[in-house]
Protein backbone atom coordinates (compact mmCIF):
# COMPACT_ATOMS: atom_id res chain seq x y z
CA UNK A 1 -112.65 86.84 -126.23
CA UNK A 2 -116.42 86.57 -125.29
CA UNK A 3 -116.60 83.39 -125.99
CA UNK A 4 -113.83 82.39 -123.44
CA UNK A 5 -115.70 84.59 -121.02
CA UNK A 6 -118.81 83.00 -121.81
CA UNK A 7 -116.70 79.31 -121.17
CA UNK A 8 -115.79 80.18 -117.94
CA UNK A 9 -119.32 81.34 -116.57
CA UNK A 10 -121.00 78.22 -117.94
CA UNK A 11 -118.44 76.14 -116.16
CA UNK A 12 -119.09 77.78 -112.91
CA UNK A 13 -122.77 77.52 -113.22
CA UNK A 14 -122.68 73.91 -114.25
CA UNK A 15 -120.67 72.70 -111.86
CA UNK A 16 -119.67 69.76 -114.60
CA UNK A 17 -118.80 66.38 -112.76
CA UNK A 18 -115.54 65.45 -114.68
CA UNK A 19 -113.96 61.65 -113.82
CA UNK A 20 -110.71 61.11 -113.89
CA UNK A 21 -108.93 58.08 -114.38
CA UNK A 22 -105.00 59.97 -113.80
CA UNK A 23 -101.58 59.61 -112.04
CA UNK A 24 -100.67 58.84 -108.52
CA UNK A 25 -98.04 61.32 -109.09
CA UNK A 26 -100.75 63.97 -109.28
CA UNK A 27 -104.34 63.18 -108.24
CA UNK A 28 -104.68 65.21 -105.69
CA UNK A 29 -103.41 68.42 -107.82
CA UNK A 30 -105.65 67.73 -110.45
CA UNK A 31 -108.47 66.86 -108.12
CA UNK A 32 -107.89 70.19 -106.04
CA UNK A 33 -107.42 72.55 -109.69
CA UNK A 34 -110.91 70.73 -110.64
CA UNK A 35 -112.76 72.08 -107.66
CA UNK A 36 -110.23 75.60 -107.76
CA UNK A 37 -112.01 76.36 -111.61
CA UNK A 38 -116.20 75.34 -110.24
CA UNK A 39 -116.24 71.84 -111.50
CA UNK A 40 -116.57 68.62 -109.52
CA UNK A 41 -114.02 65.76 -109.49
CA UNK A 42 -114.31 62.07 -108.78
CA UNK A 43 -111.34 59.93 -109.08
CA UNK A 44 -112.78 56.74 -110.03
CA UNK A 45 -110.54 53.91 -111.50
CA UNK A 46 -111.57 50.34 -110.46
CA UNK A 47 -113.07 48.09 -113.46
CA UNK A 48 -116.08 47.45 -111.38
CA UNK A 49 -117.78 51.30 -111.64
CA UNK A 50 -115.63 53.00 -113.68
CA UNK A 51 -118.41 52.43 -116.81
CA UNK A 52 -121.37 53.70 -114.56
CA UNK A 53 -119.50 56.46 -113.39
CA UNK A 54 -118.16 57.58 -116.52
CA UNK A 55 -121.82 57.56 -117.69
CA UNK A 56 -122.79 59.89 -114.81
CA UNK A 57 -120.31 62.58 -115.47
CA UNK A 58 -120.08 65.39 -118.03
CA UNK A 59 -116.53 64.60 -118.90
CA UNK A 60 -114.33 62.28 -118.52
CA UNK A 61 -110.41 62.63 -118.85
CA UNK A 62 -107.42 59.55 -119.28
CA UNK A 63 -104.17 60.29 -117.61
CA UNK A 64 -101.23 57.71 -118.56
CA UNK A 65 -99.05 59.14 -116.00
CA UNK A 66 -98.69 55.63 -113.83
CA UNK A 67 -100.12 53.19 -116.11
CA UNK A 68 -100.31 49.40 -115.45
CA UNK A 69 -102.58 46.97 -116.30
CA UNK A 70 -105.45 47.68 -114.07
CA UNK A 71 -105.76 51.28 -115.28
CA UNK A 72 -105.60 50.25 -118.97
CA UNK A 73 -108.29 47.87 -119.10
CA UNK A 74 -110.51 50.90 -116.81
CA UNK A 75 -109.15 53.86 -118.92
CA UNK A 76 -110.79 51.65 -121.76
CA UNK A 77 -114.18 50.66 -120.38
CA UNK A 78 -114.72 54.30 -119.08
CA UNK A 79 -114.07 55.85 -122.32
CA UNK A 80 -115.94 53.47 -124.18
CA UNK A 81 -118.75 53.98 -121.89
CA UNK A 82 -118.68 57.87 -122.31
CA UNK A 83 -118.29 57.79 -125.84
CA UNK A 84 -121.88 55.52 -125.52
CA UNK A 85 -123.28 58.72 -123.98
CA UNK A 86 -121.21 61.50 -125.86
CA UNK A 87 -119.98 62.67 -123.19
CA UNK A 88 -116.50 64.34 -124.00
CA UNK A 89 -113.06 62.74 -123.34
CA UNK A 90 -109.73 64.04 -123.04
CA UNK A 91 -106.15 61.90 -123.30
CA UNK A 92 -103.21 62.69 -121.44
CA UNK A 93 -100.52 60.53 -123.31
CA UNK A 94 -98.22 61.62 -120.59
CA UNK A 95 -94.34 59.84 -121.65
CA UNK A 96 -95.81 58.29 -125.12
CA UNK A 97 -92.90 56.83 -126.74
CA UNK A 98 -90.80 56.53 -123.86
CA UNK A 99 -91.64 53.16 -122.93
CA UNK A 100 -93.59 50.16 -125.23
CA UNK A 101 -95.64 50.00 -122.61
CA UNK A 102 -96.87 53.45 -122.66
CA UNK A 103 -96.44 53.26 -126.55
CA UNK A 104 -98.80 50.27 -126.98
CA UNK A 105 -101.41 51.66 -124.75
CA UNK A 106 -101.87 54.89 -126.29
CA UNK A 107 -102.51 53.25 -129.41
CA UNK A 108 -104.80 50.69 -128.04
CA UNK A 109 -106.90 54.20 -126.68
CA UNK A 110 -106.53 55.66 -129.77
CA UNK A 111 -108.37 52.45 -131.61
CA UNK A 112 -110.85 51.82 -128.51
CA UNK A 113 -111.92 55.16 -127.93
CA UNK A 114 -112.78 58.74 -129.93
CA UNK A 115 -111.49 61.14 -127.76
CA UNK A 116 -112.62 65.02 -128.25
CA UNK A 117 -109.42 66.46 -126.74
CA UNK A 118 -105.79 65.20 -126.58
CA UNK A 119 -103.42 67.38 -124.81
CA UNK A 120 -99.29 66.97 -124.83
CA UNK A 121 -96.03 67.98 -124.59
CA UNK A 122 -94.24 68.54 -127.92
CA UNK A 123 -92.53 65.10 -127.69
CA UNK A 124 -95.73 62.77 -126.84
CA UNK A 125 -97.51 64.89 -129.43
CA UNK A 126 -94.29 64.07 -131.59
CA UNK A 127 -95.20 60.25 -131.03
CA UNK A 128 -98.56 60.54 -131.97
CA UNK A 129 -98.25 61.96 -135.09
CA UNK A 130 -95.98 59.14 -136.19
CA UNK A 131 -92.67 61.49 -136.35
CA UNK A 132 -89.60 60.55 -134.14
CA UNK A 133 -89.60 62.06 -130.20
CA UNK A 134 -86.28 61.87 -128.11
CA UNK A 135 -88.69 61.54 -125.26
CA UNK A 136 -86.95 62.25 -121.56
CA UNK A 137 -88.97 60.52 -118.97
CA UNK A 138 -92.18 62.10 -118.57
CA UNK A 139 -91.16 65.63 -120.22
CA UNK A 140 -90.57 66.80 -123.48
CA UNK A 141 -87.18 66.41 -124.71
CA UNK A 142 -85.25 69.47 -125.58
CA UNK A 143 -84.05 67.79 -128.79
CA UNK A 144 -88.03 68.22 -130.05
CA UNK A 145 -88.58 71.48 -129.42
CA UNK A 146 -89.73 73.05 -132.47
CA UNK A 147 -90.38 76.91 -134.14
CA UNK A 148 -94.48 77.40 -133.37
CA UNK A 149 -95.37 76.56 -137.30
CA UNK A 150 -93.87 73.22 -137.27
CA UNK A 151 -95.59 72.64 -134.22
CA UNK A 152 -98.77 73.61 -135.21
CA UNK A 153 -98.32 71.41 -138.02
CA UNK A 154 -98.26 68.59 -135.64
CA UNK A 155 -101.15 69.44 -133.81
CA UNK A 156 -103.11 69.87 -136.63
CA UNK A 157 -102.33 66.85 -138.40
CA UNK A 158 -103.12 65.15 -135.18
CA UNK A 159 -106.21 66.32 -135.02
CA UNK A 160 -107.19 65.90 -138.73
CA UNK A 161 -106.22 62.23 -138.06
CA UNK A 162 -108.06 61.35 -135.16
CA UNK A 163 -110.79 63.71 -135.54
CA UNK A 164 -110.39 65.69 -132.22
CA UNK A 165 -109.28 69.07 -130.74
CA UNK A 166 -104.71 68.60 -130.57
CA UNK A 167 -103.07 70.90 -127.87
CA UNK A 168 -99.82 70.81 -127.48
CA UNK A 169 -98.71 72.93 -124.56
CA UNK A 170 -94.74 74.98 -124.08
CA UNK A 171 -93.87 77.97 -123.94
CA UNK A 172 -96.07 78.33 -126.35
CA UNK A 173 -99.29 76.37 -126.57
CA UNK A 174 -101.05 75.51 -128.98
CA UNK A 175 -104.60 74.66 -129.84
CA UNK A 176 -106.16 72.89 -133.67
CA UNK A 177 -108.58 71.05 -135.13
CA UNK A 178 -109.63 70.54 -138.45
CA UNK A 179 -110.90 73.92 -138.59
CA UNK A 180 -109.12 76.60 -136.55
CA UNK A 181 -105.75 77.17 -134.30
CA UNK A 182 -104.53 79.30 -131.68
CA UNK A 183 -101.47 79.94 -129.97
CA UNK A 184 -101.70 81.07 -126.16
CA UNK A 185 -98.72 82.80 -125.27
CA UNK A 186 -99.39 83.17 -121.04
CA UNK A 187 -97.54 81.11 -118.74
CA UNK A 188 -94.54 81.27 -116.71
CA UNK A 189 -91.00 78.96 -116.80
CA UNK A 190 -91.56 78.42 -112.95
CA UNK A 191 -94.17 76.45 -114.03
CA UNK A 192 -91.75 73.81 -115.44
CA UNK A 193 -90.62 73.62 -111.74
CA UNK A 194 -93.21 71.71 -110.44
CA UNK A 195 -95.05 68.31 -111.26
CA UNK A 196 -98.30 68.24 -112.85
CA UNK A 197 -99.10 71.45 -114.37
CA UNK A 198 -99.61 69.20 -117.67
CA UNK A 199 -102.09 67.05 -115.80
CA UNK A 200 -103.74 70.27 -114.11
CA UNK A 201 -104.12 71.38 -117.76
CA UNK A 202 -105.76 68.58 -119.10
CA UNK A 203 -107.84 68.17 -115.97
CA UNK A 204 -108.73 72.15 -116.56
CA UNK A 205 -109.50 70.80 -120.22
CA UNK A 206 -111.86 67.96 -118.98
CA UNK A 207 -113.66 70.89 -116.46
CA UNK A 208 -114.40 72.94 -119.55
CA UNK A 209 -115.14 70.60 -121.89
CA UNK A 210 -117.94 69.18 -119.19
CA UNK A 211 -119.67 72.53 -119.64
CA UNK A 212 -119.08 73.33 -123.18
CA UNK A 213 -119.33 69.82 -124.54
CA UNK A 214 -120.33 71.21 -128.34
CA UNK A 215 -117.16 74.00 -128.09
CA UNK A 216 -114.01 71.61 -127.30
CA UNK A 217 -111.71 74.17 -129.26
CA UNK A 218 -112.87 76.85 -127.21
CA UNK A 219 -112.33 74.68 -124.16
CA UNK A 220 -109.27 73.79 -124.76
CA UNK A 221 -107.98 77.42 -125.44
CA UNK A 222 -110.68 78.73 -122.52
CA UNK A 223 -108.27 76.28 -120.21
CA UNK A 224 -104.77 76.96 -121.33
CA UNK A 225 -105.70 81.08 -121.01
CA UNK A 226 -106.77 80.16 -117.16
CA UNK A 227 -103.76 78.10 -116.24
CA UNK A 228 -101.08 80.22 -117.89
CA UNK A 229 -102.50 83.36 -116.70
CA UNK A 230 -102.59 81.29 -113.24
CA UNK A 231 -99.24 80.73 -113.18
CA UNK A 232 -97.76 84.36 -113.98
CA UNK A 233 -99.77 85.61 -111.25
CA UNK A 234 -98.31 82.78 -108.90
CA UNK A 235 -95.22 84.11 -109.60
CA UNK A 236 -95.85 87.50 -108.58
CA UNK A 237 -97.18 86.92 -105.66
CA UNK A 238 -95.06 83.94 -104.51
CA UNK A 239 -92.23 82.94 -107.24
CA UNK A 240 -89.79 84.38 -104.44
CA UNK A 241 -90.88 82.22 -101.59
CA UNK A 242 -90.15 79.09 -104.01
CA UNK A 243 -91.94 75.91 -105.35
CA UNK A 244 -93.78 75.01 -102.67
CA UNK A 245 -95.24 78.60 -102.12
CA UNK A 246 -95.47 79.21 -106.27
CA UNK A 247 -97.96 75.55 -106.28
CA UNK A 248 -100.11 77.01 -103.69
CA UNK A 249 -100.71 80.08 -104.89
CA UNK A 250 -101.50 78.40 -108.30
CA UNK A 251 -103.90 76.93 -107.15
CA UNK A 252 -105.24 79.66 -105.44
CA UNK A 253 -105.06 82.00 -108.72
CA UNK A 254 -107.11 79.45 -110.37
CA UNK A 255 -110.07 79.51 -107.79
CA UNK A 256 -109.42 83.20 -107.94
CA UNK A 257 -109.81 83.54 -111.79
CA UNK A 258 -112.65 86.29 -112.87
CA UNK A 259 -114.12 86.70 -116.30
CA UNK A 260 -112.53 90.33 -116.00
CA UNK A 261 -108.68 89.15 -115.15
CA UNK A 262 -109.31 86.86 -118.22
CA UNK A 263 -110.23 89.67 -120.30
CA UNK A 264 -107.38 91.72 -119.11
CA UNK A 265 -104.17 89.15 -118.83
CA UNK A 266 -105.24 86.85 -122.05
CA UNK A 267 -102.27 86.69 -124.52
CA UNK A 268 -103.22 84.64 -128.11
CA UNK A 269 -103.68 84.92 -131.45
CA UNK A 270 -105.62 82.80 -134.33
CA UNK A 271 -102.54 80.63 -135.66
C-alpha cells in the first residue's frame, strides 16, 4: 500500500501537466478530475501544436470518445511526439468495435504509437484482444461480461501483446502487465449512472502516470483505488440527492482524497 501512498504524494508535488486529446462528451469532467487529484490539464487538439504541446507535458492521454478525422490525424502526431520524448501515454478506446470507424482507428494508434497504459471497458478490451465484443454504444455490453479470471486473461494478454500496462475497469477492475495484476474491488453502481467516469479514470491514469512515469502499474492501480473509493463516498454523502448531486460530490471526493482515506478505504488484491 505504500507505494500507492507514495503515488499520490508525488503527484501532488509534481503538479504533472497531462494533455489531453478526449471527448466533447466529457472534457470538462476530465479536465476538472485532473485539477481535483493536483495535476494540470490542457486540452489541446488542433494539428498545428498538438506535437509541441505533447512534448511539454508529462503525460499525455488519447480519448476516442468523438472521433473524426481531425482528432485522428492529432491523436497521432501527439503521441508520436511524446513517445519521441518518453513521455507516457494512455488510450481510451472508448466504443472499439462498435463502429469501423472507431475500429480502424484504434488499430492505426496501436501501429503509430507505444502507449504505456490502455484502459477499457470489458467489451473494447474484448476488441483489442482480437476476441468477439457485442459492443452497445459506448458501454460494455452485458453479453461480455466475464468471471474476473477470464478477464484478467484479457488484460494480460493485451498487455503482453502491446507491451503496456491493460486495465480493464467493472465492477471489478482490473490492472496487468507482463509482470503483475491486481484486482480493485472499490467503486459504486451509481457510478454507471453518469457519463464519463471511464474517461475521468483514464484521465486520473494520465495524472499519475505524469508523476510516476517509471511505475505505470502502480499508476494505474494508484488511480482506479482513488476513483472507486471516490465514488462510494459520493454516494454517502449525496447518492440520495441523485446524479447531478452524486457527480459533484465526486468530484469533490477526489480533490478531497488523503494518503490516510487511501490507506483506510483501499479494497484489492494481487490477481
Amino acid at each position: 500500500m505504500r507505494k500507492y501512498k507514495q503515488a499520490l504524494d508525488y503527484l501532488r508535488e509534481k503538479c504533472p501537466l497531462v494533455h489531453q486529446i478526449t471527448n466533447y462528451v466529457t472534457v470538462n469532467d476530465c479536465a476538472n478530475i485532473t485539477l481535483a487529484i493536483g495535476a494540470s490539464p490542457i486540452m489541446a487538439d488542433d494539428i498545428n501544436e498538438v506535437a509541441e504541446i505533447a512534448q511539454l507535458s508529462q503525460a499525455v492521454v488519447l480519448n476516442i470518445g468523438t472521433l473524426n478525422q481531425i482528432h485522428i490525424s492529432a491523436m497521432i502526431e501527439a503521441g508520436k511526439a511524446a513517445n519521441q520524448k518518453q513521455i507516457p501515454v494512455i488510450l481510451d478506446p472508448v466504443g472499439a468495435g462498435a463502429s469501423h470507424l472507431r475500429s480502424d482507428t484504434v488499430q492505426i494508434l496501436l501501429s503509430e504509437i507505444q502507449f504505456t497504459v490502455i484502459r477499457g471497458n470489458i467489451s473494447e478490451m474484448l476488441f483489442l484482444a482480437g476476441l468477439q465484443a457485442q459492443i452497445y454504444g459506448v458501454d460494455a455490453g452485458k453479453a461480455d461480461i466475464t468471471p474476473k479470471q477470464q478477464t484478467l486473461s484479457i488484460a494480460q494478454n493485451i498487455a503482453k501483446t502491446h507491451h503496456c500496462t491493460a486495465v480493464i475497469t467493472g465492477a471489478c477492475d482490473i490492472v496487468a502487465d507482463q509482470i503483475q495484476a491486481a484486482f480493485i474491488h472499490n467503486g459504486h453502481p451509481m457510478m454507471a449512472n453518469i457519463t464519463g467516469t471511464g474517461c475521468m479514470s483514464t484521465a486520473l491514469i494520465g495524472s499519475f502516470c505524469g508523476a510516476n512515469p517509471d511505475l505505470p502499474f502502480d499508476s494505474a492501480v494508484a488511480a482506479l483505488l482513488v476513483m472507486g473509493i471516490a465514488g462510494e463516498i459520493a454516494h454517502k454523502q449525496a447518492g440520495h440527492l441523485g446524479n447531478g448531486s452524486f457527480r459533484a460530490a465526486l468530484h469533490d471526493a477526489v480533490s478531497q482524497m488523503t494518503t490516510e482515506t487511501l490507506v483506510k478505504m483501499a479494497k484489492f488484491n494481487d490477481a
